[in-house]
C-alpha atoms as a PDB file:
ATOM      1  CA  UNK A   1      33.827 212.382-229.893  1.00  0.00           C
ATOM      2  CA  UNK A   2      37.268 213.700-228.174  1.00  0.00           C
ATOM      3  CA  UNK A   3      36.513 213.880-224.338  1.00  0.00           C
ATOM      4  CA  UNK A   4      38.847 215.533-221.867  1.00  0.00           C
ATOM      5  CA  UNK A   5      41.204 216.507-224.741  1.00  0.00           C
ATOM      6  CA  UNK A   6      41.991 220.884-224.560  1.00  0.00           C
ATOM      7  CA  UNK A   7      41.706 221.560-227.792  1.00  0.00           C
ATOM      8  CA  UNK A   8      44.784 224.186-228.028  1.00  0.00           C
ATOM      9  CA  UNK A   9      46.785 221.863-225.566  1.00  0.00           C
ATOM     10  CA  UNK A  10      49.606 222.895-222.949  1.00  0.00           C
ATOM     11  CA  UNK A  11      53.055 223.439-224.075  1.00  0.00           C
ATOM     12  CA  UNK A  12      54.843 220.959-221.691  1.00  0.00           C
ATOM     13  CA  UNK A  13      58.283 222.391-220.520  1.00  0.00           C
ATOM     14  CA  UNK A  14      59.526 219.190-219.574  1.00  0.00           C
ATOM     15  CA  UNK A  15      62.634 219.083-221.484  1.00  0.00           C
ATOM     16  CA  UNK A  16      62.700 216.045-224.030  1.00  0.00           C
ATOM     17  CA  UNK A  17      65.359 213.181-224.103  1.00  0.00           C
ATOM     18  CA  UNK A  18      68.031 212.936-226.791  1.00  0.00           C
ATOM     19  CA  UNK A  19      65.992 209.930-227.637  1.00  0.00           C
ATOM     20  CA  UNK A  20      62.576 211.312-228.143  1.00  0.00           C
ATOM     21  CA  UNK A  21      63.936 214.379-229.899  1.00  0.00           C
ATOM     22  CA  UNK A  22      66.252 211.814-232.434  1.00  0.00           C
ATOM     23  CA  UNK A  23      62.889 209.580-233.244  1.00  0.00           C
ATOM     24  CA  UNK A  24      61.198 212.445-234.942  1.00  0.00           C
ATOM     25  CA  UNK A  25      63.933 213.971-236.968  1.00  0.00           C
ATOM     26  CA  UNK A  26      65.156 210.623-237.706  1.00  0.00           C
ATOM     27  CA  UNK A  27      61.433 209.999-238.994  1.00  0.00           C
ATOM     28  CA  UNK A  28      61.392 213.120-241.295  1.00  0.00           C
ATOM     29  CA  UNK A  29      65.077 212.396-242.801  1.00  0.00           C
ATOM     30  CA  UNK A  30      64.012 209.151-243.888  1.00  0.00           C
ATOM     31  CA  UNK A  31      60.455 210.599-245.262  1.00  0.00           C
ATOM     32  CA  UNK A  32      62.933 212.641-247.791  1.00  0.00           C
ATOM     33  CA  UNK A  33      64.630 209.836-249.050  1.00  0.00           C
ATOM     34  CA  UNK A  34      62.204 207.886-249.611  1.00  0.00           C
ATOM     35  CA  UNK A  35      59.642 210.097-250.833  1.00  0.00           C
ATOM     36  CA  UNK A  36      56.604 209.097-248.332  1.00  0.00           C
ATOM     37  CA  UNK A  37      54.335 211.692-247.887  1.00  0.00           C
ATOM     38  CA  UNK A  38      52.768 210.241-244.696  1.00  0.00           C
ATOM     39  CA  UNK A  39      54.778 210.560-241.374  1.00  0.00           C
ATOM     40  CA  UNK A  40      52.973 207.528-239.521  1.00  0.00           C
ATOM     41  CA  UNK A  41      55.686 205.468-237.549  1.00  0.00           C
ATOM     42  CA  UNK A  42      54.107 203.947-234.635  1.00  0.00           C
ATOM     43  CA  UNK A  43      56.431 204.765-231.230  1.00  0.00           C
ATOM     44  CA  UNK A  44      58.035 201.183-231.634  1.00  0.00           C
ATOM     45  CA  UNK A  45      59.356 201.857-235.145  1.00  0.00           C
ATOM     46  CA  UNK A  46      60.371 205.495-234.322  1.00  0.00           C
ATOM     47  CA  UNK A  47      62.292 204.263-231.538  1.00  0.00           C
ATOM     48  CA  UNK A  48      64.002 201.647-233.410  1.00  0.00           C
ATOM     49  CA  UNK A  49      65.146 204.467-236.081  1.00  0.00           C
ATOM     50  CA  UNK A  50      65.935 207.124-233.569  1.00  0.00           C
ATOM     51  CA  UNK A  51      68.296 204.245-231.689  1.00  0.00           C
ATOM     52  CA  UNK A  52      70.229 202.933-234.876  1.00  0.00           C
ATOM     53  CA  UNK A  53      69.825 204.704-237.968  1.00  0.00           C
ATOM     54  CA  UNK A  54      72.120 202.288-239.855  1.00  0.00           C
ATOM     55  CA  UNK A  55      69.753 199.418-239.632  1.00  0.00           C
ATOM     56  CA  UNK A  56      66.532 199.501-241.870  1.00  0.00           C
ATOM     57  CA  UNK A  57      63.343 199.061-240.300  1.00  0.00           C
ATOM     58  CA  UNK A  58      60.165 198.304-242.194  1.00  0.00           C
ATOM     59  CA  UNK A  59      56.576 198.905-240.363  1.00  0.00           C
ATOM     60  CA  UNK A  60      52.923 199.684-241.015  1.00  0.00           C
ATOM     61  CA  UNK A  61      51.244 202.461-239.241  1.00  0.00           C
ATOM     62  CA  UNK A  62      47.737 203.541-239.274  1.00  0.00           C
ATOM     63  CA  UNK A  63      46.430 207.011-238.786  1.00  0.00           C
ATOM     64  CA  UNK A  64      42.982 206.865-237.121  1.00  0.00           C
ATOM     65  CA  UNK A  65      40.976 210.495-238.098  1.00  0.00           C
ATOM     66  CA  UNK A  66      38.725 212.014-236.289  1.00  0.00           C
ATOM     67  CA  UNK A  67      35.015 211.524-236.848  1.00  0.00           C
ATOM     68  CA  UNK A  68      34.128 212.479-240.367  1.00  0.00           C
ATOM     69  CA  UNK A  69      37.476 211.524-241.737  1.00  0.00           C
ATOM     70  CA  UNK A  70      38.935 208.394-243.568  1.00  0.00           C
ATOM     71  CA  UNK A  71      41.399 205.978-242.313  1.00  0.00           C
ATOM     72  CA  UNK A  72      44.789 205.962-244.327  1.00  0.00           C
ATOM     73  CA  UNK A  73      47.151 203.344-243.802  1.00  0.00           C
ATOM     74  CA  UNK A  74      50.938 203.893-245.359  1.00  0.00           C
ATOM     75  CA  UNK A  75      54.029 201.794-245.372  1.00  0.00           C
ATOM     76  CA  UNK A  76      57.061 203.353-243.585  1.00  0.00           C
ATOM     77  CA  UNK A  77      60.134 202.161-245.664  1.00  0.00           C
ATOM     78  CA  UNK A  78      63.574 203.299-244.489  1.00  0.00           C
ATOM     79  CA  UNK A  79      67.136 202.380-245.613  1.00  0.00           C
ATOM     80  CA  UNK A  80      70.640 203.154-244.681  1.00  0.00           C
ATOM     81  CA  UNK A  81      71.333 206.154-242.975  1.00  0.00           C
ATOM     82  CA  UNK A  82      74.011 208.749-242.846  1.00  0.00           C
ATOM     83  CA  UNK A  83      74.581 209.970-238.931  1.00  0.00           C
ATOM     84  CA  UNK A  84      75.505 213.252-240.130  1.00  0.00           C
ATOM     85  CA  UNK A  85      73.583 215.711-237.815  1.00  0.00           C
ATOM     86  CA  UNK A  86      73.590 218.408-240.871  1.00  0.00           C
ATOM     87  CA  UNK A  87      72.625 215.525-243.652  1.00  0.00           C
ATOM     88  CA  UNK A  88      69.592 215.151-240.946  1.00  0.00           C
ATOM     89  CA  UNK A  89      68.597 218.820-240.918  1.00  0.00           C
ATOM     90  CA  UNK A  90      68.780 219.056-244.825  1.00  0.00           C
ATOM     91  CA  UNK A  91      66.920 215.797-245.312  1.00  0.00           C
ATOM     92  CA  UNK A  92      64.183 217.219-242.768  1.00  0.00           C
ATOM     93  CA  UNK A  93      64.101 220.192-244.698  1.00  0.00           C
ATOM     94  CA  UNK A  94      63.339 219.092-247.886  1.00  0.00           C
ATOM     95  CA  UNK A  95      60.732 216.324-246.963  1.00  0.00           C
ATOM     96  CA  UNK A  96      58.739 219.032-245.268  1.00  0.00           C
ATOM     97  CA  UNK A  97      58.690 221.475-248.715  1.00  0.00           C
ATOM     98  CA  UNK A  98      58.531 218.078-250.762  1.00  0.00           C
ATOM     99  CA  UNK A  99      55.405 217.653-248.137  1.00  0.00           C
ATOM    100  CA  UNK A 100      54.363 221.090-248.828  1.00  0.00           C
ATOM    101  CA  UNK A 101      54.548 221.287-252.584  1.00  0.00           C
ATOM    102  CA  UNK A 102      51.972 217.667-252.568  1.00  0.00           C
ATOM    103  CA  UNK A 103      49.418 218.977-250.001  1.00  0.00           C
ATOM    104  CA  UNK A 104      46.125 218.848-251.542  1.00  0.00           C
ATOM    105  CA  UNK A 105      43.854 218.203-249.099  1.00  0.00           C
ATOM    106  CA  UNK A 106      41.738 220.699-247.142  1.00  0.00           C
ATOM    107  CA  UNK A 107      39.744 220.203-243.608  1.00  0.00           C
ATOM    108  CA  UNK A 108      38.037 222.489-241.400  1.00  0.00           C
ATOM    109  CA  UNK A 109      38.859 223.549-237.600  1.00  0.00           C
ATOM    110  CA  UNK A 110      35.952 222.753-235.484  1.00  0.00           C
ATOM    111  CA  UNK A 111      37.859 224.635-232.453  1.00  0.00           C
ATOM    112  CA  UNK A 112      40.022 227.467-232.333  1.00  0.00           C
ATOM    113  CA  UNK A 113      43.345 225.473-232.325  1.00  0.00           C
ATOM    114  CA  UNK A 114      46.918 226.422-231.033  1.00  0.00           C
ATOM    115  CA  UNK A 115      49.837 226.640-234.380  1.00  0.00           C
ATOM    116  CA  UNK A 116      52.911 224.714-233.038  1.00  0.00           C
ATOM    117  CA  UNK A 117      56.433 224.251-235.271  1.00  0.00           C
ATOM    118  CA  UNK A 118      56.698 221.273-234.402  1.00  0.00           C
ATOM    119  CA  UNK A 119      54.995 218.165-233.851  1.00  0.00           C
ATOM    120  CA  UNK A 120      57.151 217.451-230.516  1.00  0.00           C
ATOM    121  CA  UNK A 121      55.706 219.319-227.086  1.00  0.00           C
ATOM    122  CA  UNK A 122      58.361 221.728-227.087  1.00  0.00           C
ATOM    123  CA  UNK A 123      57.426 223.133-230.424  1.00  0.00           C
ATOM    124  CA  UNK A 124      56.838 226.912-230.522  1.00  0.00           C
ATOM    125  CA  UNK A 125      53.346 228.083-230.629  1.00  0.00           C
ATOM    126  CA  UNK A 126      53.472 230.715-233.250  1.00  0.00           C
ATOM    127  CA  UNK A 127      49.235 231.591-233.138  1.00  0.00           C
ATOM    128  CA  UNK A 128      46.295 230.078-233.903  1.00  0.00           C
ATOM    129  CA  UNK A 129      43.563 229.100-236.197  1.00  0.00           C
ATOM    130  CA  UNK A 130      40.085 230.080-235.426  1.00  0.00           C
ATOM    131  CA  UNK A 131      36.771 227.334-235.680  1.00  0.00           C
ATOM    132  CA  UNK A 132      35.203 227.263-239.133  1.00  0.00           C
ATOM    133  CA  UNK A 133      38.652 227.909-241.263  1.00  0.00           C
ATOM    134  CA  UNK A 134      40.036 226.280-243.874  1.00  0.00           C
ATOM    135  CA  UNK A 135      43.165 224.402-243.794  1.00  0.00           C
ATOM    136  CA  UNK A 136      45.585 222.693-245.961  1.00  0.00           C
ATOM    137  CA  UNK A 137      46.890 219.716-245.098  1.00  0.00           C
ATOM    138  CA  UNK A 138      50.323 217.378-245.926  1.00  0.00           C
ATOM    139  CA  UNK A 139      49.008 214.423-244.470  1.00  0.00           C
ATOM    140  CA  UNK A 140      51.577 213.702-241.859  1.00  0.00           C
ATOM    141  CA  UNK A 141      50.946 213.308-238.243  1.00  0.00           C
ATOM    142  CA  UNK A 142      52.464 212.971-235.362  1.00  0.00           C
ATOM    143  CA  UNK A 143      52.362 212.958-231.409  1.00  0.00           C
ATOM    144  CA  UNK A 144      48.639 213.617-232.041  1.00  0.00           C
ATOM    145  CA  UNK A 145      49.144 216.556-234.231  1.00  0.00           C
ATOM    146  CA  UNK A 146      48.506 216.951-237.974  1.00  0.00           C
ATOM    147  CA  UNK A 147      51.077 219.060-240.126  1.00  0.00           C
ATOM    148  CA  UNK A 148      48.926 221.782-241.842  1.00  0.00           C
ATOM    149  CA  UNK A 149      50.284 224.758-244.158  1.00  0.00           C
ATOM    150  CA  UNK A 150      49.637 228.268-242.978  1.00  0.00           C
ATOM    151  CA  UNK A 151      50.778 231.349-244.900  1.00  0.00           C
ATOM    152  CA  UNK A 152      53.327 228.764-247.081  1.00  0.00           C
ATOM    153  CA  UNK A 153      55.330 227.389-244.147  1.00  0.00           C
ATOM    154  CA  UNK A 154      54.397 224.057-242.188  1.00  0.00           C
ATOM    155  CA  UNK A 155      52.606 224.030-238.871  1.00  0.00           C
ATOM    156  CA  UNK A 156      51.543 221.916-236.890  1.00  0.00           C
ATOM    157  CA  UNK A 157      47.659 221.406-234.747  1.00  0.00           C
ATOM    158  CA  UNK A 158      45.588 219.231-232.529  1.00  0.00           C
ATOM    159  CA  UNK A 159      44.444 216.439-234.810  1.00  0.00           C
ATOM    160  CA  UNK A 160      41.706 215.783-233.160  1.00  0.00           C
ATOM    161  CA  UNK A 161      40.050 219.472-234.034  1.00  0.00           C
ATOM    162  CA  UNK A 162      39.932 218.858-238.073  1.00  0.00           C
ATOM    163  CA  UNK A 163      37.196 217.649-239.815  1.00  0.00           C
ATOM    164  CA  UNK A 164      36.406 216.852-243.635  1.00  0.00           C
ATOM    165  CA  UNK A 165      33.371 218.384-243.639  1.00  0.00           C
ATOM    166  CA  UNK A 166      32.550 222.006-244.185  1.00  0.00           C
ATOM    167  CA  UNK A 167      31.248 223.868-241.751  1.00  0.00           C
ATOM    168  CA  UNK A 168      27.371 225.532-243.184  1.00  0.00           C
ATOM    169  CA  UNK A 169      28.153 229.021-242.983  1.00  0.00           C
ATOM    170  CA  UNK A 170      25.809 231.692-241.586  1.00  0.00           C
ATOM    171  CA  UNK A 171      22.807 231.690-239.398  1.00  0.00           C
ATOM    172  CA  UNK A 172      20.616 234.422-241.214  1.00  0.00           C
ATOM    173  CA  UNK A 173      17.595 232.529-243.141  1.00  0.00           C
ATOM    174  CA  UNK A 174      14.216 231.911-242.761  1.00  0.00           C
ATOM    175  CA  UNK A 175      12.228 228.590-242.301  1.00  0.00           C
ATOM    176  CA  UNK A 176      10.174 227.758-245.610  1.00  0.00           C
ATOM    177  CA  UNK A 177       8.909 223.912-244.867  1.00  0.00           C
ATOM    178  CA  UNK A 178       6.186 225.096-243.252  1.00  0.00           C
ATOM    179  CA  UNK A 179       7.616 223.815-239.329  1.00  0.00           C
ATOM    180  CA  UNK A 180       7.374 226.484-236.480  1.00  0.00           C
ATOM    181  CA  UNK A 181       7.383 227.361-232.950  1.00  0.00           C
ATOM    182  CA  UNK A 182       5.612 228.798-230.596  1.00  0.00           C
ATOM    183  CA  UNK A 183       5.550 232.299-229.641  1.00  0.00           C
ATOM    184  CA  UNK A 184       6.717 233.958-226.415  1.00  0.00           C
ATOM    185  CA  UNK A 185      10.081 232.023-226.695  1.00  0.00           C
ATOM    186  CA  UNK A 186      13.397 234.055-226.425  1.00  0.00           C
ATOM    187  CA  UNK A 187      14.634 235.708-229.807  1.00  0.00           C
ATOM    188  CA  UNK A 188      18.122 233.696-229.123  1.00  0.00           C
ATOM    189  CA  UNK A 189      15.557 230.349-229.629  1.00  0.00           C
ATOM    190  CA  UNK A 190      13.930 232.071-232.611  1.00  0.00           C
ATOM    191  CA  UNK A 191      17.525 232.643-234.232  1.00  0.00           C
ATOM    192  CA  UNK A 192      17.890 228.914-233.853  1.00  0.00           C
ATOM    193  CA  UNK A 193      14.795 228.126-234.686  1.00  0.00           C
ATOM    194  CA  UNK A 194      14.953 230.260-238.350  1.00  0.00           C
ATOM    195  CA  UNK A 195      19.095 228.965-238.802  1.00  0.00           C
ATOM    196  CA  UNK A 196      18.187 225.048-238.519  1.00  0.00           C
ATOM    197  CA  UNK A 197      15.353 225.320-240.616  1.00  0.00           C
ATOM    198  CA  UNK A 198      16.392 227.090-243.187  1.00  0.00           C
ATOM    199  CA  UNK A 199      19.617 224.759-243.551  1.00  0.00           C
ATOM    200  CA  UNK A 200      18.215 221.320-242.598  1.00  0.00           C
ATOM    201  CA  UNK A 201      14.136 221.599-243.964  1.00  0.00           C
ATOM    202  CA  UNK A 202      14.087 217.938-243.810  1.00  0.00           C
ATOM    203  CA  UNK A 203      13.578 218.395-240.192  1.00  0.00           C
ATOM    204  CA  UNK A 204       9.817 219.787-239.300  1.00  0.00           C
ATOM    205  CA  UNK A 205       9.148 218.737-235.756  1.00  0.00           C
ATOM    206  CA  UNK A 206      10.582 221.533-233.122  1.00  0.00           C
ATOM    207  CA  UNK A 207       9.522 221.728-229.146  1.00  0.00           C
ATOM    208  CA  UNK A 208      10.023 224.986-227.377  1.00  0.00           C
ATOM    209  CA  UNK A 209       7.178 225.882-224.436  1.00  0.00           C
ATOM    210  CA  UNK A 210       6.797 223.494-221.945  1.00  0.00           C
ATOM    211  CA  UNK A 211       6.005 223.411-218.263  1.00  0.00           C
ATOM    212  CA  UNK A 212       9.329 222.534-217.048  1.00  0.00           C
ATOM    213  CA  UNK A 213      12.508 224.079-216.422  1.00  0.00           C
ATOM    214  CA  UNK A 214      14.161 226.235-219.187  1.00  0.00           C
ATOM    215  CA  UNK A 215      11.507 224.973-222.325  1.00  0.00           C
ATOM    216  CA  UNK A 216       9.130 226.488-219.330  1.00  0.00           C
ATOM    217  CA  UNK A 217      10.720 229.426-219.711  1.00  0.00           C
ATOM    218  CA  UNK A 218      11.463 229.885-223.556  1.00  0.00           C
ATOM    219  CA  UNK A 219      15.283 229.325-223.529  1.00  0.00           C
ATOM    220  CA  UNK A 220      15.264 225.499-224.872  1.00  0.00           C
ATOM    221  CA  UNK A 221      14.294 224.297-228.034  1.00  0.00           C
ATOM    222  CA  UNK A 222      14.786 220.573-229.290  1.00  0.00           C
ATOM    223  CA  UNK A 223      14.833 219.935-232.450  1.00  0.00           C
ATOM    224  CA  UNK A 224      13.052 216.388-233.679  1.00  0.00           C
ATOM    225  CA  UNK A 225      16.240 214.780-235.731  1.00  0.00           C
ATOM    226  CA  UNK A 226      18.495 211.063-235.309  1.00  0.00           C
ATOM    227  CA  UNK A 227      21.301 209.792-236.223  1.00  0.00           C
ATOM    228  CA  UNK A 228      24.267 210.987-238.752  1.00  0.00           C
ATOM    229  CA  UNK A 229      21.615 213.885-239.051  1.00  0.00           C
ATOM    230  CA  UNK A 230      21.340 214.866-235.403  1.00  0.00           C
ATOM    231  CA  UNK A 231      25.305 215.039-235.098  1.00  0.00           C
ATOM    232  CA  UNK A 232      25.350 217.324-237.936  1.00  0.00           C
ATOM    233  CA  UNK A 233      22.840 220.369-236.567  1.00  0.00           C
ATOM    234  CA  UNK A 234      24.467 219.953-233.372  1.00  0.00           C
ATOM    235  CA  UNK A 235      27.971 220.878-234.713  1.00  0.00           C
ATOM    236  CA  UNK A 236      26.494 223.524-236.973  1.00  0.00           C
ATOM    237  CA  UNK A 237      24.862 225.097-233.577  1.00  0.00           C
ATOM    238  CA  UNK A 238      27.732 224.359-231.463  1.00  0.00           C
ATOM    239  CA  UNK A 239      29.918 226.413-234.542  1.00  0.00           C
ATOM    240  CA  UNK A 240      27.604 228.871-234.077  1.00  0.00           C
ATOM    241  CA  UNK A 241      27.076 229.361-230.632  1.00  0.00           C
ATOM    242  CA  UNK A 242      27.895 233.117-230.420  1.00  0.00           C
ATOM    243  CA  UNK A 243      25.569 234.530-232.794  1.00  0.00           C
ATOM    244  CA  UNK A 244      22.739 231.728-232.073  1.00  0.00           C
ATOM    245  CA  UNK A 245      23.285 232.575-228.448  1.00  0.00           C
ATOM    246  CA  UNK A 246      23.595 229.499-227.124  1.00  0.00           C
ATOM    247  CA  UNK A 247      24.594 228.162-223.540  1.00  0.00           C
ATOM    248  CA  UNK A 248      24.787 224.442-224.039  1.00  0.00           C
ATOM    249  CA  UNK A 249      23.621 221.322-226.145  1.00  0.00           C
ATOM    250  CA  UNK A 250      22.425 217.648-225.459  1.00  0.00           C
ATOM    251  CA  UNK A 251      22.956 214.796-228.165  1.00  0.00           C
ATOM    252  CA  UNK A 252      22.995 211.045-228.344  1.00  0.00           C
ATOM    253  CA  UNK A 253      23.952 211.279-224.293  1.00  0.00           C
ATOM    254  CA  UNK A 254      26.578 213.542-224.215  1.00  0.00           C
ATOM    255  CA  UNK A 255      26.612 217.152-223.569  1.00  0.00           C
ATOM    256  CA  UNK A 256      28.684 220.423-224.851  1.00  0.00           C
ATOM    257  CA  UNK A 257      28.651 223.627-222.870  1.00  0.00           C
ATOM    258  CA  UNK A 258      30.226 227.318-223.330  1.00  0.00           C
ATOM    259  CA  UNK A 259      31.398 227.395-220.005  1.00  0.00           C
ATOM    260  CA  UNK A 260      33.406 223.895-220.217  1.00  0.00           C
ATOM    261  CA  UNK A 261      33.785 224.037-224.374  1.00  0.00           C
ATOM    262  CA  UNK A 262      37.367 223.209-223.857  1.00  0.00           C
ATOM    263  CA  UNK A 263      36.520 219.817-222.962  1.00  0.00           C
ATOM    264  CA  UNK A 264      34.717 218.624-226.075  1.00  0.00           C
ATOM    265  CA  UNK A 265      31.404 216.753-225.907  1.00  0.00           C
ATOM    266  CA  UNK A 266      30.955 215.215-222.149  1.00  0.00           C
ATOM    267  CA  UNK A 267      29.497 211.843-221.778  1.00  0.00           C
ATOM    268  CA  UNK A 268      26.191 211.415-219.514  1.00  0.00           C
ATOM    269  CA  UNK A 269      24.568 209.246-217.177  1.00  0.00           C
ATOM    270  CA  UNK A 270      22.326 206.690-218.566  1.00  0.00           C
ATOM    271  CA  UNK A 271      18.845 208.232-217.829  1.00  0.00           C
ATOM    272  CA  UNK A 272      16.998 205.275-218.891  1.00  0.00           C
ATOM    273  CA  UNK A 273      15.362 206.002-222.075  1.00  0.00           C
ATOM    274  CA  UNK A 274      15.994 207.527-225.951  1.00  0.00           C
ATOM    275  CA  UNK A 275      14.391 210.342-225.105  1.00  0.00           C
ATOM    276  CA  UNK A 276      15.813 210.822-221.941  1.00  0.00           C
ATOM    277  CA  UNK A 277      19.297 210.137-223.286  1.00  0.00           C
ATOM    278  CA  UNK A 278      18.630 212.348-225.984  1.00  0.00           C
ATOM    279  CA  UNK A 279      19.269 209.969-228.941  1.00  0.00           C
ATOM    280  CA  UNK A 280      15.938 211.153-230.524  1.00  0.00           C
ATOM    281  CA  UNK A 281      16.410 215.039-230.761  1.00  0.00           C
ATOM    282  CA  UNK A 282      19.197 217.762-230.504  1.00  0.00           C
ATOM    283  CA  UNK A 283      18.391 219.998-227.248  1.00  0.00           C
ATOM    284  CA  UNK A 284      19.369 223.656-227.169  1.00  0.00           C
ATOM    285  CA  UNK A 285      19.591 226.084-224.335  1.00  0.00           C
ATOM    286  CA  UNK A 286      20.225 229.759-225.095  1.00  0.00           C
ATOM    287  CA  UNK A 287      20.817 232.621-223.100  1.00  0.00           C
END
C-alpha cells in the first residue's frame, strides 16, 4: 500500500537542470528508433544517454506496479544518435503517437489523480481524472508516473493510483445469503451493510451493536472477511465512501480516513493480536 504519497502530487517549481531535462527526451528519441514501447531506463542509464548520445548504452529496467498489477521487465536498446535538437523533438513525437496507436491496456484510478504533460515535475497539469475511471494506458513510465491517453493525446499520472482491477460499481442491492445485522444501527451502516452483501455473499458474519465506543453507538460495522478478500471490500468501501457514508476504515493494521485520504492507507501500532490488528475483519465507521 502507497503511504505518505499525495496522490495528485505538487508541481515542484524548482527549475530542472539541462541534464535532467536531456535524460528524458533523450529516452523518448531513442524509444522511436527503436520501436520499444516501454520507457523504463533506470536513472543510471538515462543519465548515461542524456550525457553522450553518441555512445550506445544497453540496460534492463524493471517497472514495479502497484498492488494488483504485473511486473514487466523490457530491454532498453539504444544506438547512435543524431544531436540535432529538432531530430530530438520529431523522434519524441512520433514514439509518443507510435506509443499511442499500440496502447491496449486499460486500468482503473483508485484516487482522483492530477493529468500532467509530462512525466518531468515541471509538466503542465492540464486536469484530472476522477476515482473509479477508466484509463488507457501506453505502458511507459517514468519519474513515478505512467503515460495514459486521455481524449487521444498522451498524459501523464501518479503511478501509484492505477490498478488492474475494476472497481464494483454501485452500492444499491440487497443482501440475499441470509447474513444480517442488528437493528437500531445508523442507515449509513445499513447502506454498507446491504452494498457488501449483495456484492461479496461469500461473506455472512457482520458485527454492528456493541457496548463500546462507536459499534456502541451504531456507526461501526466489521465485516468477518481475510486475506486477498478483505483488501478487496475495503477498496470497494473506501471507492465508495460518499454514498456509503463512511468516515474511516481499519484493515490488516493499517488505517484509511476521509479527513487524511490524501495519504493512502496509514500503518498502525502493533496492538498485539489478529483481531486487534484487524487482520481478521474489515472495520467501518460511518457518519
Amino acid at each position: 500500500m502507497a503511504q505518505g504519497r499525495h496522490k495528485r502530487e505538487t508541481n515542484a517549481r524548482k527549475m530542472p537542470s539541462v541534464a535532467t531535462i536531456a535524460a528524458p527526451v533523450a529516452s523518448l528519441a531513442t524509444l522511436a528508433t527503436v520501436g520499444v514501447g516501454v520507457l523504463a531506463a533506470s536513472p543510471q542509464v538515462a543519465q548515461q544517454v542524456g550525457a553522450d548520445a553518441s555512445k550506445p548504452v544497453a540496460g534492463a529496467a524493471s517497472v514495479a506496479a502497484t498492488r494488483g498489477e504485473q511486473a514487466s521487465r523490457s530491454t532498453l536498446r539504444t544506438e547512435e544518435l543524431s544531436t540535432s535538437a529538432t531530430f530530438a523533438r520529431k523522434a519524441s513525437r512520433a514514439g509518443t503517437r507510435d506509443a499511442i496507436d499500440a496502447a491496449k491496456t486499460k486500468l482503473w484510478a483508485t484516487e482522483d489523480l492530477n493529468l500532467w504533460s509530462a512525466s518531468l515535475g515541471e509538466g503542465e497539469n492540464l486536469g484530472e481524472i476522477k476515482s473509479g475511471d477508466e484509463v488507457l494506458v501506453t505502458g511507459r513510465r517514468a519519474n513515478g508516473r505512467a503515460e495514459v491517453v486521455w481524449k487521444g493525446k498522451a498524459r501523464w499520472v501518479n503511478a501509484e493510483y492505477l490498478s488492474a482491477d475494476e472497481p464494483l460499481s454501485g452500492t444499491d442491492g440487497v443482501c440475499s445469503n441470509g447474513a444480517s445485522i442488528a437493528s437500531g444501527v445508523s442507515p449509513n451502516v445499513v447502506k454498507v451493510f446491504n452494498a457488501v452483501c449483495a456484492r461479496f455473499p461469500q461473506i455472512s458474519t457482520y458485527g454492528t451493536l456493541r457496548n463500546d465506543g462507536e459499534h456502541g453507538q451504531g456507526l461501526a460495522v466489521d465485516i468477518m472477511v481475510s486475506g486477498e478478500l478483505g483488501w478487496q471490500v475495503a477498496e470497494y468501501i473506501r471507492e465508495n465512501r460518499v454514498a456509503l457514508g463512511v468516515s474511516y476504515l481499519i484493515y490488516s493494521q493499517k488505517i484509511w480516513s476521509v479527513q487524511r485520504g490524501g495519504e493512502g492507507w496509514r500503518s498502525m501500532s502493533n496492538r498485539g493480536s489478529v483481531t486487534a490488528n484487524h487482520y481478521d475483519h474489515v472495520h467501518v465507521t460511518t457518519y
